[in-house]
PDB file of N, CA and C in Angstrom:
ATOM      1  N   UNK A   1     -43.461  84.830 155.240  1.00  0.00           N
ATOM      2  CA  UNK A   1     -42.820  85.429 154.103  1.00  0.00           C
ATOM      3  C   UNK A   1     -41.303  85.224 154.223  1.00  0.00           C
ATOM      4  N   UNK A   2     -40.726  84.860 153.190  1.00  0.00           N
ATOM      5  CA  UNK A   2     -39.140  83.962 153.237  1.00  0.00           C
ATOM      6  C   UNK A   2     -38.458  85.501 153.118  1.00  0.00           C
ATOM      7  N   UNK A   3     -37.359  85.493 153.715  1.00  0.00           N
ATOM      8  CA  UNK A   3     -36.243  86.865 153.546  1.00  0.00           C
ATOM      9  C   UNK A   3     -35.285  86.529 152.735  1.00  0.00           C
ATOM     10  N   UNK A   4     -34.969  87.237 151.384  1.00  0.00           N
ATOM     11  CA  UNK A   4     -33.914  87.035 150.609  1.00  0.00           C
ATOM     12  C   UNK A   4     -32.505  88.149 150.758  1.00  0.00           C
ATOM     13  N   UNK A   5     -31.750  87.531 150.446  1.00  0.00           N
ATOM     14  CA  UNK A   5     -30.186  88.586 150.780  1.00  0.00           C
ATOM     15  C   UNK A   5     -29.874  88.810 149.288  1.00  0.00           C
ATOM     16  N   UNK A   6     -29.976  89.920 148.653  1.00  0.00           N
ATOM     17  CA  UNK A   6     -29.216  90.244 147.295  1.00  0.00           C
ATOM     18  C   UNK A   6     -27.764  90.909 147.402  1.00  0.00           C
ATOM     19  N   UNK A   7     -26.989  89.954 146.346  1.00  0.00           N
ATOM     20  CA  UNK A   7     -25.533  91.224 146.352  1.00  0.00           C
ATOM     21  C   UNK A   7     -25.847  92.170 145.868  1.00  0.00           C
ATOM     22  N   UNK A   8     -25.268  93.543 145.825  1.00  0.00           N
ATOM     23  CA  UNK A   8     -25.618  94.770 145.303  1.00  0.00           C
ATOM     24  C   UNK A   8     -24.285  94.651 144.076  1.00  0.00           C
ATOM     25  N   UNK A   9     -22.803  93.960 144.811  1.00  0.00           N
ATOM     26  CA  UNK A   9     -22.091  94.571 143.958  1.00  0.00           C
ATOM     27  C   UNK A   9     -20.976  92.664 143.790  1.00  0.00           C
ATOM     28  N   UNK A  10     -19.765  93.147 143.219  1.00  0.00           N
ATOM     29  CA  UNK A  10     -19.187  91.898 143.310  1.00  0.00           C
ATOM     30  C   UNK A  10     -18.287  91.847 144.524  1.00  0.00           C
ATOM     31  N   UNK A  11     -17.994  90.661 145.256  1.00  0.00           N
ATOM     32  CA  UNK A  11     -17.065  90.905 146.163  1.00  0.00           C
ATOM     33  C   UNK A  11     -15.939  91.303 146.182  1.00  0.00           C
ATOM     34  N   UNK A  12     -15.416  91.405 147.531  1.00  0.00           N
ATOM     35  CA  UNK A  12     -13.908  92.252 147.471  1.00  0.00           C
ATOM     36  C   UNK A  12     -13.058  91.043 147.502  1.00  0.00           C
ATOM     37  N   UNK A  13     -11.783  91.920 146.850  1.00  0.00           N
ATOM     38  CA  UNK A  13     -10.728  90.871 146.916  1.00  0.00           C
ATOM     39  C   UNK A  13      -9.698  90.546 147.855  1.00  0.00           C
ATOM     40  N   UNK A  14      -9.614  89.198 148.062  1.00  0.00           N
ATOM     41  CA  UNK A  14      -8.991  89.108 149.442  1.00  0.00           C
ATOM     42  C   UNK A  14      -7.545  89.166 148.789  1.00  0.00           C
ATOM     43  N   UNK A  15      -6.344  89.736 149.582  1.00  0.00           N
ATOM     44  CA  UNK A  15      -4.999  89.341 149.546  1.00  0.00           C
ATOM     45  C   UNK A  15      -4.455  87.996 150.755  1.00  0.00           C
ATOM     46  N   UNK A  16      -4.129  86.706 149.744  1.00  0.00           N
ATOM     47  CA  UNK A  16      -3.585  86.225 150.358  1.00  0.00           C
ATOM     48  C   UNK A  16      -1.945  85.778 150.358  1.00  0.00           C
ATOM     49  N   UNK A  17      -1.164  85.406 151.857  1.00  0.00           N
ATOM     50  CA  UNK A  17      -0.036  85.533 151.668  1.00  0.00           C
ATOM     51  C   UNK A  17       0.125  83.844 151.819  1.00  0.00           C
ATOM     52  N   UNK A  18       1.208  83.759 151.144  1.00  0.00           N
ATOM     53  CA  UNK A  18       1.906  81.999 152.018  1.00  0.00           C
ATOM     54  C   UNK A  18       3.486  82.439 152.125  1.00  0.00           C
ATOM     55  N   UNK A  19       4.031  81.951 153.263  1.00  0.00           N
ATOM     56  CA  UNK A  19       5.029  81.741 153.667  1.00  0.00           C
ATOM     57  C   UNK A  19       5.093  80.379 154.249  1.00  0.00           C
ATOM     58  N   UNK A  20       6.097  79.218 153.672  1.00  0.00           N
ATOM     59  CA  UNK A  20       6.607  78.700 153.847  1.00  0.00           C
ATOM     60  C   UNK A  20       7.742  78.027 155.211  1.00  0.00           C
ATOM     61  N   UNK A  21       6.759  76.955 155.657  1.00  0.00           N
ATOM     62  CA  UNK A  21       7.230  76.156 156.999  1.00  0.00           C
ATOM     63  C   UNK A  21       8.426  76.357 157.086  1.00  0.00           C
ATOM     64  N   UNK A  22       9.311  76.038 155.914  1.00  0.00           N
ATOM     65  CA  UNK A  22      10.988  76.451 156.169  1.00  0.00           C
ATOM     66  C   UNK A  22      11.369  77.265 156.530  1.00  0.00           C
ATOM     67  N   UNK A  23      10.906  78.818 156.209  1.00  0.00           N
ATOM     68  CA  UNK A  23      11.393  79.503 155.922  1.00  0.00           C
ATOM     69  C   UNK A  23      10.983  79.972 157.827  1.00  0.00           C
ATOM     70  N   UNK A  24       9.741  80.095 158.029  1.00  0.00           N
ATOM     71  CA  UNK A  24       9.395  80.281 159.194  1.00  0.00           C
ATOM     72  C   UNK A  24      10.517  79.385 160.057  1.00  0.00           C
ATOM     73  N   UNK A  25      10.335  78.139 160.495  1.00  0.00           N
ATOM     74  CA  UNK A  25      11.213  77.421 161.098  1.00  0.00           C
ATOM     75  C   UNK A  25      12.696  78.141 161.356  1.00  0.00           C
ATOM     76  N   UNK A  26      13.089  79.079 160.109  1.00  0.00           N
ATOM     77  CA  UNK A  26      14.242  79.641 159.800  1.00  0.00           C
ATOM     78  C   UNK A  26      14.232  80.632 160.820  1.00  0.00           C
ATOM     79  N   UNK A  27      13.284  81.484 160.136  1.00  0.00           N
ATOM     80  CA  UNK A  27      13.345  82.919 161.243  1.00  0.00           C
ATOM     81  C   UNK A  27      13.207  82.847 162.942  1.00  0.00           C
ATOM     82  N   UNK A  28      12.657  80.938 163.158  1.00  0.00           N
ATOM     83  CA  UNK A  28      12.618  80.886 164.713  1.00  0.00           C
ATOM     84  C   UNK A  28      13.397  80.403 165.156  1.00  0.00           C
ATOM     85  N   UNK A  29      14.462  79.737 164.522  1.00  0.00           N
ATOM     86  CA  UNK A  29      15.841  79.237 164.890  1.00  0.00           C
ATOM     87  C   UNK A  29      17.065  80.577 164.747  1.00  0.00           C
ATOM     88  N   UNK A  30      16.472  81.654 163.905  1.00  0.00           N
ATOM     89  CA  UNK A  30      17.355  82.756 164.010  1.00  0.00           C
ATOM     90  C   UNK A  30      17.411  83.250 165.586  1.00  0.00           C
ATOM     91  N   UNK A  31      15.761  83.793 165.980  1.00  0.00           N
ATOM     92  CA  UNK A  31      15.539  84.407 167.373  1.00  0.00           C
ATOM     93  C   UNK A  31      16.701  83.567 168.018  1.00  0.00           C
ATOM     94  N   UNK A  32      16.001  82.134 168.120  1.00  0.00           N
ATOM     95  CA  UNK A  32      16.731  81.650 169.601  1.00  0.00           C
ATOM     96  C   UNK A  32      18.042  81.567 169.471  1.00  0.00           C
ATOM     97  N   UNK A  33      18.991  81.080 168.550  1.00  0.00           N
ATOM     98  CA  UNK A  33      20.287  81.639 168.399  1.00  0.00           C
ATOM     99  C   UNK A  33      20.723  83.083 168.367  1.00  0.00           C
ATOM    100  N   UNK A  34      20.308  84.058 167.923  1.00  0.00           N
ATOM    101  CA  UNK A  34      20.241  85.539 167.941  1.00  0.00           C
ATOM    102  C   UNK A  34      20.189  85.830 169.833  1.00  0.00           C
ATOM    103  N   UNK A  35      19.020  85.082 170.599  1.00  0.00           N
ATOM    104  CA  UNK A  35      18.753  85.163 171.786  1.00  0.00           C
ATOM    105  C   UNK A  35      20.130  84.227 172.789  1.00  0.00           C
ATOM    106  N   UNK A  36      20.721  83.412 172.616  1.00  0.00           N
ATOM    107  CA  UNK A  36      21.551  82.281 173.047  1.00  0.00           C
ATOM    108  C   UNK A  36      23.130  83.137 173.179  1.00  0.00           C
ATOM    109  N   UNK A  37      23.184  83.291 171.465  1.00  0.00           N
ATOM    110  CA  UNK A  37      24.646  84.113 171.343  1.00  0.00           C
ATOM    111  C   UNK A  37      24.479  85.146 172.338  1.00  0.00           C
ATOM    112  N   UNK A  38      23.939  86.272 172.100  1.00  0.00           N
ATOM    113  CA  UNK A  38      23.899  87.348 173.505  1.00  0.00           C
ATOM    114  C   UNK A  38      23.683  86.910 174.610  1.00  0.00           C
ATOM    115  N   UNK A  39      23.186  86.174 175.272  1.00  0.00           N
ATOM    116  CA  UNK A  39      22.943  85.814 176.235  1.00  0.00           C
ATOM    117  C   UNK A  39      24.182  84.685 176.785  1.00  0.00           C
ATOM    118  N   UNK A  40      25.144  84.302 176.228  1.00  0.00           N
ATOM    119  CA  UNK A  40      25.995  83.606 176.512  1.00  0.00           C
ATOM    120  C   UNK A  40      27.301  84.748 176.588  1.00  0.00           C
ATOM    121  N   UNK A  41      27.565  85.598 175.862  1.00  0.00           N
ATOM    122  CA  UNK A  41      28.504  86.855 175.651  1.00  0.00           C
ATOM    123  C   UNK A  41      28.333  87.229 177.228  1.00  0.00           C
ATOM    124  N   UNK A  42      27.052  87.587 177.702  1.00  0.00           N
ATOM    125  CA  UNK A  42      27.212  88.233 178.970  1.00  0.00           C
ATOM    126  C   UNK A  42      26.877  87.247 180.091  1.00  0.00           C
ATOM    127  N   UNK A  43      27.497  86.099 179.768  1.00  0.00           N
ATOM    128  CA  UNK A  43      27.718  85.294 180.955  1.00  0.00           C
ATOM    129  C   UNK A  43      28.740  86.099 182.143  1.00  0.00           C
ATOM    130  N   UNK A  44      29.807  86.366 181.809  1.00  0.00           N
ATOM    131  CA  UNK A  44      30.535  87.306 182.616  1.00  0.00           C
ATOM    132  C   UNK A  44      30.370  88.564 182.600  1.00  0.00           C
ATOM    133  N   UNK A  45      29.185  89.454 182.027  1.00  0.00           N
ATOM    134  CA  UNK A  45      28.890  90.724 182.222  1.00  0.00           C
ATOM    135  C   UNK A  45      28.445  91.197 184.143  1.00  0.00           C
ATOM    136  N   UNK A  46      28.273  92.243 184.222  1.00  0.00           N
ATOM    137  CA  UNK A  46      27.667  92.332 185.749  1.00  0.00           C
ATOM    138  C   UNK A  46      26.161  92.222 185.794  1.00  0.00           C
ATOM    139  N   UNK A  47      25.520  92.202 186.636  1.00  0.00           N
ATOM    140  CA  UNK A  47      24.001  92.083 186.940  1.00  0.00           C
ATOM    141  C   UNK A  47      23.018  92.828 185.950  1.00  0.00           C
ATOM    142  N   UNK A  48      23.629  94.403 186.053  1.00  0.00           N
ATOM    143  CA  UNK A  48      23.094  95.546 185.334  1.00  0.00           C
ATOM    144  C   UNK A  48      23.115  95.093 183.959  1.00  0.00           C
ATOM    145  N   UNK A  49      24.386  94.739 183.373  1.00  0.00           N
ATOM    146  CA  UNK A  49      23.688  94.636 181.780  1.00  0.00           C
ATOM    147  C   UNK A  49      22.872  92.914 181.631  1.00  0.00           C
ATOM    148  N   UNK A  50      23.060  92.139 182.688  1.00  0.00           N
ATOM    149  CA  UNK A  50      21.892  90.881 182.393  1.00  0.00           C
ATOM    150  C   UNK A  50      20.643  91.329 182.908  1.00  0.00           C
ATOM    151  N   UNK A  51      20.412  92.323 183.698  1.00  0.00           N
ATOM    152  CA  UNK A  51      18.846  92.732 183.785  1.00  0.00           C
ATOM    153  C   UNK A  51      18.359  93.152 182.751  1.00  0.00           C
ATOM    154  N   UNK A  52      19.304  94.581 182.258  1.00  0.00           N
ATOM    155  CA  UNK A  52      18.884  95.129 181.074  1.00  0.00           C
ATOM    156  C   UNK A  52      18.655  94.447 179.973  1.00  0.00           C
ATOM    157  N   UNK A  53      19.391  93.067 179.660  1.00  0.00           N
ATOM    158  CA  UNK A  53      19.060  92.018 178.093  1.00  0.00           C
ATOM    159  C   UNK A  53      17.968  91.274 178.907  1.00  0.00           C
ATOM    160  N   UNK A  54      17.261  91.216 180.204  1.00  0.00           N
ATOM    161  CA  UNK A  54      16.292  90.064 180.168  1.00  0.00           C
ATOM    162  C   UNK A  54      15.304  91.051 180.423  1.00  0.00           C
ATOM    163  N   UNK A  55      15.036  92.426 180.762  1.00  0.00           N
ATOM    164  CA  UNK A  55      13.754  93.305 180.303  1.00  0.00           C
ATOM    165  C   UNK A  55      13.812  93.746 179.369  1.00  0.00           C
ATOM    166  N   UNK A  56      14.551  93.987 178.490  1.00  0.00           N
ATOM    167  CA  UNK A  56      14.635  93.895 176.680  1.00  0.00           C
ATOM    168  C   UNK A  56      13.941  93.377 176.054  1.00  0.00           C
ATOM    169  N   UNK A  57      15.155  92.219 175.921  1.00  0.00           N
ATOM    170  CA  UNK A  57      15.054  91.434 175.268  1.00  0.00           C
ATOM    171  C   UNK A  57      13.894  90.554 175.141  1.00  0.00           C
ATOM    172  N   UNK A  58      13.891  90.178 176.639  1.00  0.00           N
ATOM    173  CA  UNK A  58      12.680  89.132 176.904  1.00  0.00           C
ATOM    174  C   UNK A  58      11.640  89.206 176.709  1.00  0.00           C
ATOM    175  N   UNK A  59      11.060  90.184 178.269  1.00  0.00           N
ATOM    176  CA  UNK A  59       9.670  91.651 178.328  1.00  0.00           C
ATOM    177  C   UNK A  59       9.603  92.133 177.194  1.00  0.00           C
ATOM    178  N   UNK A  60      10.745  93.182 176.607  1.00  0.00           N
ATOM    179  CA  UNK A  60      10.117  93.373 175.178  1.00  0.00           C
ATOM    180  C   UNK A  60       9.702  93.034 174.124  1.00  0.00           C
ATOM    181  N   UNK A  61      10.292  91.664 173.840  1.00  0.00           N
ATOM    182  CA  UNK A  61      10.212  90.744 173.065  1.00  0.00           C
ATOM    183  C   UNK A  61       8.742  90.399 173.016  1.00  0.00           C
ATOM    184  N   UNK A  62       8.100  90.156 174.537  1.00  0.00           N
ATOM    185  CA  UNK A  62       6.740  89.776 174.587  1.00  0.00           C
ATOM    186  C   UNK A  62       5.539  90.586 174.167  1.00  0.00           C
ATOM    187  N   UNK A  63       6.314  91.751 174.707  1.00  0.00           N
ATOM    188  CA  UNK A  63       5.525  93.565 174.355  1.00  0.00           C
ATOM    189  C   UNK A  63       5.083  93.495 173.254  1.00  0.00           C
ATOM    190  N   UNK A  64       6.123  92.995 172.182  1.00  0.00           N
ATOM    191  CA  UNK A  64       6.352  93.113 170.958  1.00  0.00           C
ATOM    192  C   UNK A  64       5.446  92.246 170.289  1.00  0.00           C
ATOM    193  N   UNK A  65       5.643  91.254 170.814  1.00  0.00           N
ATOM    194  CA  UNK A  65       4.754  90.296 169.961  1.00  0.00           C
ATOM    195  C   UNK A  65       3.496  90.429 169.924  1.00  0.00           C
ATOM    196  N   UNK A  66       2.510  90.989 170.862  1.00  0.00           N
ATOM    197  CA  UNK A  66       1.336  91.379 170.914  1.00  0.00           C
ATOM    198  C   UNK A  66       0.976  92.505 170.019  1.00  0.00           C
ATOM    199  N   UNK A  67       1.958  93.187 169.486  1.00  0.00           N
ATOM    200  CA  UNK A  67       1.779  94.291 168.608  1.00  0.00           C
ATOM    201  C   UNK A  67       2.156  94.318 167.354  1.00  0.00           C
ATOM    202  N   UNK A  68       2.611  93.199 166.888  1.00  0.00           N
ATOM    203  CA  UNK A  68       3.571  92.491 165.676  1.00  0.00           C
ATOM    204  C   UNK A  68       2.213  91.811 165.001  1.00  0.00           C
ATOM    205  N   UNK A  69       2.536  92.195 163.811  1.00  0.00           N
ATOM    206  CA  UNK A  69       1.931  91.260 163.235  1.00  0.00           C
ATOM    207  C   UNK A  69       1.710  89.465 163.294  1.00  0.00           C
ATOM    208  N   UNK A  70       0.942  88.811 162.864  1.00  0.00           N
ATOM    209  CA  UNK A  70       1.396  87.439 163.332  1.00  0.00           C
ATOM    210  C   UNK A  70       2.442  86.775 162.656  1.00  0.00           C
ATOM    211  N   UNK A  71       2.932  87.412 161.685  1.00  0.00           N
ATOM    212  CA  UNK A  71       3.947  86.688 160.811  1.00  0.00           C
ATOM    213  C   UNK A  71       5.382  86.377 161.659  1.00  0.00           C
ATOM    214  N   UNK A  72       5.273  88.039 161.893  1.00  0.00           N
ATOM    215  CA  UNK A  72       6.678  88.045 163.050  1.00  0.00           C
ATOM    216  C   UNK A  72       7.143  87.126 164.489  1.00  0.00           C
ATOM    217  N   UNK A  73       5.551  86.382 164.937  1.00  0.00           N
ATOM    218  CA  UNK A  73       5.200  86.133 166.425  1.00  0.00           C
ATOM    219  C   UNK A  73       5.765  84.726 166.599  1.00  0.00           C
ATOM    220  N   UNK A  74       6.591  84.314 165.682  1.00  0.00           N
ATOM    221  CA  UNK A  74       7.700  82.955 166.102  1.00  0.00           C
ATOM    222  C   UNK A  74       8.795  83.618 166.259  1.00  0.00           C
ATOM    223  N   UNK A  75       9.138  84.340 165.414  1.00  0.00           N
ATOM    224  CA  UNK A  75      11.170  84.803 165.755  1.00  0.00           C
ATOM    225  C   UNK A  75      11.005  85.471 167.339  1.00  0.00           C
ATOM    226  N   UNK A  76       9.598  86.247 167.758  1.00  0.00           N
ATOM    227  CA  UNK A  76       9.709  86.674 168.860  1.00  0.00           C
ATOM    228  C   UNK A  76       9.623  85.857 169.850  1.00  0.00           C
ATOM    229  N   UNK A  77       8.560  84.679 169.602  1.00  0.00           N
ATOM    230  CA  UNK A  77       8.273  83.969 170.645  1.00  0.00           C
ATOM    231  C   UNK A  77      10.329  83.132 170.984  1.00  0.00           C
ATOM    232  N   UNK A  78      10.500  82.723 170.068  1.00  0.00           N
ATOM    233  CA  UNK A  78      11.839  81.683 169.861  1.00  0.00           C
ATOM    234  C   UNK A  78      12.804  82.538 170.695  1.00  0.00           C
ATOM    235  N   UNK A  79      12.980  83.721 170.517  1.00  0.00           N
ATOM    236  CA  UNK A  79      13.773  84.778 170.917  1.00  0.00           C
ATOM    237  C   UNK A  79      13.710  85.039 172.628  1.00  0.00           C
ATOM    238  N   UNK A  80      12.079  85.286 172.662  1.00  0.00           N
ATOM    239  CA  UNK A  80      12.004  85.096 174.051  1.00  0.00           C
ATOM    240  C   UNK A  80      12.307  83.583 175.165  1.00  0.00           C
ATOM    241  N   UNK A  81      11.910  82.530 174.292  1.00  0.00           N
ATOM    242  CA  UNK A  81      12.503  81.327 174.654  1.00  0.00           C
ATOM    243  C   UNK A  81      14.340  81.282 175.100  1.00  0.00           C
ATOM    244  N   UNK A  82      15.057  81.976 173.816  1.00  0.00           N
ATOM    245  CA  UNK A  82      16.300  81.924 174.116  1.00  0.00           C
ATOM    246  C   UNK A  82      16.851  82.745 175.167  1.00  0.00           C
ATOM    247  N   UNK A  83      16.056  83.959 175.770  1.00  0.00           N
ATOM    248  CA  UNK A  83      16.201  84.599 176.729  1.00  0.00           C
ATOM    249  C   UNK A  83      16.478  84.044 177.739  1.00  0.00           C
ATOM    250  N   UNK A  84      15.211  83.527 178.460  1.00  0.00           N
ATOM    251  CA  UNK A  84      15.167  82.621 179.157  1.00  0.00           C
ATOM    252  C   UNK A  84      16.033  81.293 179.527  1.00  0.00           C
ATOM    253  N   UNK A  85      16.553  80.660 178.068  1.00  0.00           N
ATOM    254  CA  UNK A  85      17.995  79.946 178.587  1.00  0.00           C
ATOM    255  C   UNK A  85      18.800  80.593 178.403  1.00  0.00           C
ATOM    256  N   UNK A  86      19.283  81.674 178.416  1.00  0.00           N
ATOM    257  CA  UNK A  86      20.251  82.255 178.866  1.00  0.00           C
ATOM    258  C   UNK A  86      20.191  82.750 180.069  1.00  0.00           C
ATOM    259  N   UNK A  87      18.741  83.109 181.054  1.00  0.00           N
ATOM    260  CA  UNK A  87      19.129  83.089 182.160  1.00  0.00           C
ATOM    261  C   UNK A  87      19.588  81.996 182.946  1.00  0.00           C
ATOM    262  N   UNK A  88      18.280  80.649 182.657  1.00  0.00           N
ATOM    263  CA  UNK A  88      18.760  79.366 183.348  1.00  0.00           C
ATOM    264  C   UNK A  88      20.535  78.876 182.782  1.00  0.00           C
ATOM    265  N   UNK A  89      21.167  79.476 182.143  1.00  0.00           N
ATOM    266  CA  UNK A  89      22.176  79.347 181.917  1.00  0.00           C
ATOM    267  C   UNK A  89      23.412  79.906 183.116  1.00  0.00           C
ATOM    268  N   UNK A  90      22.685  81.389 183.081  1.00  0.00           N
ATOM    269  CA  UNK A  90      23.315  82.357 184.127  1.00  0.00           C
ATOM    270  C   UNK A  90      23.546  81.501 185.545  1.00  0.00           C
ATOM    271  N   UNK A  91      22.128  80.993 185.674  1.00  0.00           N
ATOM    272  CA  UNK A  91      21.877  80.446 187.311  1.00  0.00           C
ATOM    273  C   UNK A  91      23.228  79.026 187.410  1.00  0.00           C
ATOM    274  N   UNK A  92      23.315  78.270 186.187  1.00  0.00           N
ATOM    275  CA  UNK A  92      23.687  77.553 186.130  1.00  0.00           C
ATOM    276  C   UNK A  92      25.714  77.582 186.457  1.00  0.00           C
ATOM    277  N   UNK A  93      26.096  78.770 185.677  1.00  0.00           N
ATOM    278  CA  UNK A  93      27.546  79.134 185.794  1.00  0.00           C
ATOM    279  C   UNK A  93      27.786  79.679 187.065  1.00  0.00           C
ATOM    280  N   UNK A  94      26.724  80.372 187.734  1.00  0.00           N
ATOM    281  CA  UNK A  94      26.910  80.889 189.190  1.00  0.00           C
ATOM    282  C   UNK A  94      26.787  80.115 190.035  1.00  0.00           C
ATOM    283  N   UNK A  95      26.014  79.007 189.773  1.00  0.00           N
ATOM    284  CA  UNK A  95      25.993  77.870 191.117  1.00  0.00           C
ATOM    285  C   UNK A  95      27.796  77.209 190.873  1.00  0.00           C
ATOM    286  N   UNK A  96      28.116  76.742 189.612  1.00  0.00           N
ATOM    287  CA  UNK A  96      29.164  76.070 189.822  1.00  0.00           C
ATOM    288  C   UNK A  96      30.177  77.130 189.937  1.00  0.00           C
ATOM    289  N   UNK A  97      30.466  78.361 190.187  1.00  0.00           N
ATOM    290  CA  UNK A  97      31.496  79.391 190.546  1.00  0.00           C
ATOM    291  C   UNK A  97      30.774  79.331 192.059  1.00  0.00           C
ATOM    292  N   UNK A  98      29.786  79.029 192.600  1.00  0.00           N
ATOM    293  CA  UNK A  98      29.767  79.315 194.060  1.00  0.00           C
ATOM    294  C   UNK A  98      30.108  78.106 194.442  1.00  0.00           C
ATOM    295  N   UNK A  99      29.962  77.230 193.840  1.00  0.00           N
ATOM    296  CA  UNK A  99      30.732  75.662 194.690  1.00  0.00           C
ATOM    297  C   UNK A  99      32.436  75.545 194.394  1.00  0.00           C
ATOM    298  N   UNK A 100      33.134  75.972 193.409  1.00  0.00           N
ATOM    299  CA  UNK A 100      34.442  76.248 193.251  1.00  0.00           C
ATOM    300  C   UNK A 100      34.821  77.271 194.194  1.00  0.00           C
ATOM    301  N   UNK A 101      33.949  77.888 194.633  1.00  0.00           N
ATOM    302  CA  UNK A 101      34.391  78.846 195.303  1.00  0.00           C
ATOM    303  C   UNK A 101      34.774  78.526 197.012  1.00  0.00           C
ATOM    304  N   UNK A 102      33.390  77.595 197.158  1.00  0.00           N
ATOM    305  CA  UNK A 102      33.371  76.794 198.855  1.00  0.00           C
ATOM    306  C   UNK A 102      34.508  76.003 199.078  1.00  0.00           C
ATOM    307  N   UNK A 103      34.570  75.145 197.539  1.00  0.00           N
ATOM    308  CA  UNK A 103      35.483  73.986 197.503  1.00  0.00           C
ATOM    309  C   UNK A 103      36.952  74.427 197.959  1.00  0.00           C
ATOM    310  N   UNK A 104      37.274  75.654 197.420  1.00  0.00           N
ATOM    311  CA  UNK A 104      38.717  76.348 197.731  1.00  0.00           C
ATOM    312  C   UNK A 104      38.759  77.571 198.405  1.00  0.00           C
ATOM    313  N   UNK A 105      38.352  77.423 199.703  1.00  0.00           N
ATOM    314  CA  UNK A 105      37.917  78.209 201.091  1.00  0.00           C
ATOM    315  C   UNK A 105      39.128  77.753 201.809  1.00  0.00           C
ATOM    316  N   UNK A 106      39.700  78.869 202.392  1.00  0.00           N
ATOM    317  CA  UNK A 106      41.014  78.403 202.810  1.00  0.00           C
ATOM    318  C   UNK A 106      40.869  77.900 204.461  1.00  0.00           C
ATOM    319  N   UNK A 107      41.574  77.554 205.090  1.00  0.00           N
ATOM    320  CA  UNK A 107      41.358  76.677 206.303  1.00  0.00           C
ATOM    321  C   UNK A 107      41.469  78.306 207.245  1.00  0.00           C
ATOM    322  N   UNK A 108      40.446  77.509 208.423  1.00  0.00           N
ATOM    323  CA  UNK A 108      40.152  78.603 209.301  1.00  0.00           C
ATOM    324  C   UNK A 108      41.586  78.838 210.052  1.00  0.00           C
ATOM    325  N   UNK A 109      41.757  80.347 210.351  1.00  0.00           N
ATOM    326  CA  UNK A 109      42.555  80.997 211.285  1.00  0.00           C
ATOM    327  C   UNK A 109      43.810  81.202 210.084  1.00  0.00           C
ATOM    328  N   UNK A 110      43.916  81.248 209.250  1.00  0.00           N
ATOM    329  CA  UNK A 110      44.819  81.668 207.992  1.00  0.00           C
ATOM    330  C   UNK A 110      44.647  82.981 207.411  1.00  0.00           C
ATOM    331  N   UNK A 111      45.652  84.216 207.268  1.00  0.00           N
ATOM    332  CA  UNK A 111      44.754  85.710 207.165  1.00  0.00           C
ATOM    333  C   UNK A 111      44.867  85.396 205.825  1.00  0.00           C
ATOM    334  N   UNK A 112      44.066  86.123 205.358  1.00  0.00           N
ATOM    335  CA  UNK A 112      43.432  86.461 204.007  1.00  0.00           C
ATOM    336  C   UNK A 112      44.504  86.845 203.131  1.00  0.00           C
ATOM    337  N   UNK A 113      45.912  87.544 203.411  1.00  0.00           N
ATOM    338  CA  UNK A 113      46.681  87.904 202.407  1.00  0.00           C
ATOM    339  C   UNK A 113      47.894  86.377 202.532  1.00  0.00           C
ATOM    340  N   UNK A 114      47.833  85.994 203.450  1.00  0.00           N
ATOM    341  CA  UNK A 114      48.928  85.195 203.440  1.00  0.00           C
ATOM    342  C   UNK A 114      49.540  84.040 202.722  1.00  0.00           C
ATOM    343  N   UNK A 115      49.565  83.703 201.722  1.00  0.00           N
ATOM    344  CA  UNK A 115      50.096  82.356 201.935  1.00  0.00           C
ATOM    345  C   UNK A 115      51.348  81.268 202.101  1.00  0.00           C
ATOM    346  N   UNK A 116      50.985  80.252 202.314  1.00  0.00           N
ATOM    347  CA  UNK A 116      52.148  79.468 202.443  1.00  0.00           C
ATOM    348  C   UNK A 116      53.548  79.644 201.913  1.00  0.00           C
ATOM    349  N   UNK A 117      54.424  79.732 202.795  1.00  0.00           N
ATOM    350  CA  UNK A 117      55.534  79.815 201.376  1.00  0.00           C
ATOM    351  C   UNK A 117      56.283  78.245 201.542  1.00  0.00           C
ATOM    352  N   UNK A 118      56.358  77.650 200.584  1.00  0.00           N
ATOM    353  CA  UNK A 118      56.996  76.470 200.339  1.00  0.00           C
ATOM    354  C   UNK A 118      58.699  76.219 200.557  1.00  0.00           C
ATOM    355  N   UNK A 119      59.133  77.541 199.987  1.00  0.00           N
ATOM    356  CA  UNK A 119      60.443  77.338 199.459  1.00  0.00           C
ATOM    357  C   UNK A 119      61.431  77.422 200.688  1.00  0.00           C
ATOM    358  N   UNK A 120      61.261  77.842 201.813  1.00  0.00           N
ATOM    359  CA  UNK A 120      62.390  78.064 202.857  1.00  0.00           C
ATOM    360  C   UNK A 120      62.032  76.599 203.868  1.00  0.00           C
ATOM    361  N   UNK A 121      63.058  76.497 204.606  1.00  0.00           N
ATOM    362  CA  UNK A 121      62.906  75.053 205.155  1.00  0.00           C
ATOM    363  C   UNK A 121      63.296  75.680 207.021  1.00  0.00           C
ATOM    364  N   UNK A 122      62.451  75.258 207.219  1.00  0.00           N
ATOM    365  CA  UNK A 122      62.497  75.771 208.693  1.00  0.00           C
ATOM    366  C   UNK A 122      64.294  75.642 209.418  1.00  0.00           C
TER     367      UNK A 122
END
């Protein structure tokens, strides 16, 4: 005996949205610039406020996106991307301030306040 499926009623109506590749593209080039600019500002901040913008910003960013709708989940993802080069950025200004720093290491047995004075002639 064959099983038949009857509708009872008419179907429901779906809402659909479109948003536009541009416009998206837009909002994910906002994050990572939005993410870049701050993250370049506190190139010379102390440790404390670059921890605090990379568990923010970053971590939260990710937090976020799992709880965001999917529309939102490029500006976050892009955002969290820009995080991230702003740390490899960080690593990057501190290596070359620690080699400027070796490079002009003053010669051993010289005290620390002293220096040369040029102008008197023995």
């Amino acid at each position: 005996m064959p099983f038949r499926l009857h509708r009872l009623d008419r179907p429901a109506a779906i809402d659909l949205n479109y948003r536009s590749k541009r416009l998206e593209h837009t909002f994910e080039a906002l994050g990572l610039l939005a993410a870049l600019i701050i993250g370049l500002l506190l190139s010379n901040a102390g440790l404390r406020a670059c921890l605090v913008f990379v568990l923010i910003g970053g971590f939260g960013a990710l937090v976020w996106e799992g709880m965001a709708p999917s529309s939102l989940s490029g500006f976050l993802k892009w955002f969290y991307l820009g995080v991230m080069l702003s740390v490899a950025w960080w690593f990057v200004v501190g290596a070359a301030r620690l080699l400027r720093r070796c490079a002009s290491a003053r010669p051993p047995g010289q005290p620390p306040d002293s220096m040369p004075n040029r102008s008197r002639s023995p």
